[in-house]
Protein backbone atom coordinates (compact mmCIF):
# COMPACT_ATOMS: atom_id res chain seq x y z
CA UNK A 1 143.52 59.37 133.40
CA UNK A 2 142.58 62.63 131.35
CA UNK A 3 144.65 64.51 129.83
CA UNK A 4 146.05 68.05 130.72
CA UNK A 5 145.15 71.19 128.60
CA UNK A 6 148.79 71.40 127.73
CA UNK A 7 148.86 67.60 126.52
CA UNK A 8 145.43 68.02 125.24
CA UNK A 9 146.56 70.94 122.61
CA UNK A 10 149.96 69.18 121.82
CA UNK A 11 147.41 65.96 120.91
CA UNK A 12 144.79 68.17 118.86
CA UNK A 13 147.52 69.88 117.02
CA UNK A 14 148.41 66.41 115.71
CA UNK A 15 144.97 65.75 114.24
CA UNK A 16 143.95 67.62 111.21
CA UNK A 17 140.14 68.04 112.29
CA UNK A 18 137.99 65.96 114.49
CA UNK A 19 135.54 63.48 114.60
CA UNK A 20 131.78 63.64 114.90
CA UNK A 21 129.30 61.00 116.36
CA UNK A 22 128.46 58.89 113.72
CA UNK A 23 131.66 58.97 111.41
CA UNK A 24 133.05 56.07 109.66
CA UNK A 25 136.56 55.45 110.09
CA UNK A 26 138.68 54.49 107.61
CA UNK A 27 142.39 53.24 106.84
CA UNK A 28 143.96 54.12 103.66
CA UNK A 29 147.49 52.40 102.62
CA UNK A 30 148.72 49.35 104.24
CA UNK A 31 149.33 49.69 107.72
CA UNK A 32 152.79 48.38 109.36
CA UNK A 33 154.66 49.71 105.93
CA UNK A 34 157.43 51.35 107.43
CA UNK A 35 157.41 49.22 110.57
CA UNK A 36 158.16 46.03 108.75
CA UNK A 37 160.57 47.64 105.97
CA UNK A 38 162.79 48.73 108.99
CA UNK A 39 162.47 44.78 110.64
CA UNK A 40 163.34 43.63 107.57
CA UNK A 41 166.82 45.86 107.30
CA UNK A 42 167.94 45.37 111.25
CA UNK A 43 166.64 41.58 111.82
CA UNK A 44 167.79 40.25 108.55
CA UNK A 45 169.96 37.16 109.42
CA UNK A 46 166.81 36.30 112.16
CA UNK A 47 164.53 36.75 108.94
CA UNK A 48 166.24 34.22 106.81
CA UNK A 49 166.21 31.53 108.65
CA UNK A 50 162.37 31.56 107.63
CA UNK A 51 162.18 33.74 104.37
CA UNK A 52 164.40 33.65 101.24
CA UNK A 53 166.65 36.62 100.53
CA UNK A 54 164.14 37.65 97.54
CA UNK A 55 160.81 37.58 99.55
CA UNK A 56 162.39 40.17 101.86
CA UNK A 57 163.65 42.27 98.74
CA UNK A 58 160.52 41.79 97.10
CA UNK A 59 158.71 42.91 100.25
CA UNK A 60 160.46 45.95 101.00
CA UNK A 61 159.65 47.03 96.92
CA UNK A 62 155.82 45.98 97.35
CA UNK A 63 155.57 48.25 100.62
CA UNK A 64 156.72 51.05 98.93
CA UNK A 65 154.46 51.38 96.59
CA UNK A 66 151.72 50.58 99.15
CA UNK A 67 152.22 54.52 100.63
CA UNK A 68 149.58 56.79 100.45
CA UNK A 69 149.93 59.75 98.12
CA UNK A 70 150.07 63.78 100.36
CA UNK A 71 146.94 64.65 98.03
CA UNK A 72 144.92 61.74 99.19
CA UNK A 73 142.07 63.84 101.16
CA UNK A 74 141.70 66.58 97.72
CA UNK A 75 138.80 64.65 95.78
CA UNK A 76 136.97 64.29 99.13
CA UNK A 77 137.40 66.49 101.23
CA UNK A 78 133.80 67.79 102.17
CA UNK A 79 133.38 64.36 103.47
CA UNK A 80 136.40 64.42 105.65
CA UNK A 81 136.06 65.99 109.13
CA UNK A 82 139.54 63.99 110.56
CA UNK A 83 142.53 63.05 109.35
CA UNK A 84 145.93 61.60 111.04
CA UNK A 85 148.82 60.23 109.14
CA UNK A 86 149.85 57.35 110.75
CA UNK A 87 153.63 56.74 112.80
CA UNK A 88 154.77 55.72 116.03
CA UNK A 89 152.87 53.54 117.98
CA UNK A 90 150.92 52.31 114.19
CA UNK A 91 147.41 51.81 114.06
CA UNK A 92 146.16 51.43 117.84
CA UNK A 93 148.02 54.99 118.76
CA UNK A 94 146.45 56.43 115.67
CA UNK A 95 143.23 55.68 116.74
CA UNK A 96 143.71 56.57 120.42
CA UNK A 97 144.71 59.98 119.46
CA UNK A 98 142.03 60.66 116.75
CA UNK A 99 139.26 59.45 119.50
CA UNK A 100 140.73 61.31 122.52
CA UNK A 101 141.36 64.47 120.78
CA UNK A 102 137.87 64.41 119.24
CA UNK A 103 136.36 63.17 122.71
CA UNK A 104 134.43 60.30 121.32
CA UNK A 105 134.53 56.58 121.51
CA UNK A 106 134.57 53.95 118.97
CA UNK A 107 134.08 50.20 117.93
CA UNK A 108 136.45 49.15 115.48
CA UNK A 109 137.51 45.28 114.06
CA UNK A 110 141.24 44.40 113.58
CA UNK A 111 140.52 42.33 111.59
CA UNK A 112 138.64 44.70 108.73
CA UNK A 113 142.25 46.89 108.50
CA UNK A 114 144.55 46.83 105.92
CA UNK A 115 147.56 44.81 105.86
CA UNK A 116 149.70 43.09 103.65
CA UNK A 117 150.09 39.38 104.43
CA UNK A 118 153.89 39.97 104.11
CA UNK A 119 153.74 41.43 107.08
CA UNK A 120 151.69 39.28 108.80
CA UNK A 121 154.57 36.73 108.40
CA UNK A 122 157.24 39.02 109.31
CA UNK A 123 155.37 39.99 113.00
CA UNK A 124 154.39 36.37 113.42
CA UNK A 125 158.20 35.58 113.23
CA UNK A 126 159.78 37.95 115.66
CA UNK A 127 156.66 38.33 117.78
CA UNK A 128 155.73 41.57 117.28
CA UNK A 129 152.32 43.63 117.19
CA UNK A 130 151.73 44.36 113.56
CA UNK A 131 148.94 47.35 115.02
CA UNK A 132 151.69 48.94 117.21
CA UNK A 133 154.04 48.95 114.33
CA UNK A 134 155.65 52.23 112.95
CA UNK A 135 153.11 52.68 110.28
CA UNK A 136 154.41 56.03 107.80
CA UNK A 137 152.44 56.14 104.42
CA UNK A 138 149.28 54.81 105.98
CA UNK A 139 145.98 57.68 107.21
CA UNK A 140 143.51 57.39 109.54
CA UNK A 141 139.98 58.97 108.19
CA UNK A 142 137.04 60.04 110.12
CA UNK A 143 134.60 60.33 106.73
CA UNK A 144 130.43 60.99 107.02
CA UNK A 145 130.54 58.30 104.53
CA UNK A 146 133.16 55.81 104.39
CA UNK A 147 131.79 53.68 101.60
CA UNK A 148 132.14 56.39 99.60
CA UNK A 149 136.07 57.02 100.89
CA UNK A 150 137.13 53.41 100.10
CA UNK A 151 135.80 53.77 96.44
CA UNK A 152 137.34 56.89 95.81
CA UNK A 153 140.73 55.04 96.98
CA UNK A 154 140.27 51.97 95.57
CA UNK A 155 139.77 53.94 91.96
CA UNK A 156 142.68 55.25 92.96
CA UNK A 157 144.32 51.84 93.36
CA UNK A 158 144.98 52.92 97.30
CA UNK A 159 144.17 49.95 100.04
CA UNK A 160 141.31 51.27 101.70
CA UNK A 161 138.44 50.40 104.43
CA UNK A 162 135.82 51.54 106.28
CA UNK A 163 137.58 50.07 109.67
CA UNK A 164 134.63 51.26 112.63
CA UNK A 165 132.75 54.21 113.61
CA UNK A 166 132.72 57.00 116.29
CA UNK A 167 130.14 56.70 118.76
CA UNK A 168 128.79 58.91 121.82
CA UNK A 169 130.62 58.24 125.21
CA UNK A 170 134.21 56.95 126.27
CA UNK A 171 134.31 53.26 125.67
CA UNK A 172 136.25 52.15 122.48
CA UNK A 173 136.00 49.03 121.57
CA UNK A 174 138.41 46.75 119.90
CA UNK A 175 136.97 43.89 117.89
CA UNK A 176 139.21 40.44 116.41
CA UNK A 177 136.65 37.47 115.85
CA UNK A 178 134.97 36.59 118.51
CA UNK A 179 137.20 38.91 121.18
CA UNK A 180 136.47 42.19 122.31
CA UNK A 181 138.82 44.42 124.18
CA UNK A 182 139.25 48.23 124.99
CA UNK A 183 141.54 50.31 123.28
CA UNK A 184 144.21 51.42 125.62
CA UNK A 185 146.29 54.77 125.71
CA UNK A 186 149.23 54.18 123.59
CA UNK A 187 152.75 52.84 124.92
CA UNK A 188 156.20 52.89 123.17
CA UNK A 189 156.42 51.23 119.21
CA UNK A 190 156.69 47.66 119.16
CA UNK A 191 160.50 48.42 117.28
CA UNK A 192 161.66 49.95 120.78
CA UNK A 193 161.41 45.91 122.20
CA UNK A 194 164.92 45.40 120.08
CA UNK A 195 168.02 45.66 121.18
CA UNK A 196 168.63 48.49 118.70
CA UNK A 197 164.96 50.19 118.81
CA UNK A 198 165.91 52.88 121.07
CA UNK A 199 168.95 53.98 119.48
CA UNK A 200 166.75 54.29 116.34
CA UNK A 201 164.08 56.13 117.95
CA UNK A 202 165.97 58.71 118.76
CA UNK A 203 168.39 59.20 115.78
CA UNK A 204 164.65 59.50 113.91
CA UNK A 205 163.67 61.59 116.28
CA UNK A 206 160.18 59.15 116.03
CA UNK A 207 157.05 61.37 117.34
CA UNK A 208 155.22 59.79 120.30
């Protein structure tokens, strides 16, 4: 179902620029940073029945300094045409609204995005989907040249990748191994499945 004009502005005014046919698109940061800091302060005693009380400190300190830096874009910015800072809904809403705002499609792979095994462990625990997950201090790129994106960040000592690319027409693809699925408009963050999501949600007044 398309969009209204009204939802279609309050979409594009999220997006700083959009994409062209042909971009690369690319993840800087770690996604799932904020996501899994917050699982890690309200699911605690579920936590440590699997993790020691220092992983889980020493987690929440390593994700900080995972966040990507405001003046990320500045030393390329002629090759940027999109940008998005990552939140509700993580990774999969992020590119959603990057690729319906621009009015392209994509093929991406899961499995090329950033992510720190940390919380890969922490999801696989309480069941959650690390690419729904709140995701502050992570970007979205749509780059001419990607390659070039990722070495800039990586010089930078920022987690960086070139992730997929937009292409012509509506279909976006989702690729993990030998699986390939469309990407679907965006439902609620995977932290609104707890007991106490909601509550949370709204005291941080979360932007869907």
């Amino acid at each position: 179902m398309k969009l209204g004009q009204q939802a279609m502005e309050a979409l594009k005014s999220q997006i700083d620029g959009a994409l062209e046919i042909g971009d690369d698109l690319v993840v800087a940061g770690v996604i799932a940073i904020e996501g899994t800091q917050i699982l890690i302060e309200k699911e605690k005693e579920k936590l440590l029945e699997y993790f020691s009380d220092g992983f889980l400190w020493n987690t929440v300190r390593t994700l900080e300094k995972c966040r990507v830096p405001e003046m990320l874009s500045e030393p390329f910015k002629d090759e940027i045409h999109a940008r998005y800072d990552l939140g509700t809904g993580g990774v999969l809403s992020g590119l959603w609204k990057m690729t319906e705002a621009s009015g392209t499609g994509l093929r991406a792979d899961l499995r090329a995005i950033p992510v720190r095994q940390e919380t890969i462990e922490i999801c696989e625990r309480l069941d959650v989907n690390l690419y729904k997950l709140l995701s502050d201090g992570a970007v979205l790129l749509g780059c001419t040249d990607g390659a070039k994106v990722v070495q800039e960040c990586l010089h930078q000592q920022i987690p960086a990748a070139v992730i997929g690319k937009a292409v012509e027409g509506n279909d976006r693809l989702l690729y993990s191994g030998g699986l390939t699925r469309y990407l679907e408009r965006p439902s609620q963050d995977e932290l609104t499945r707890f007991s106490w999501g909601e509550k949370w949600r709204k005291d941080k007044k979360w932007q869907d």
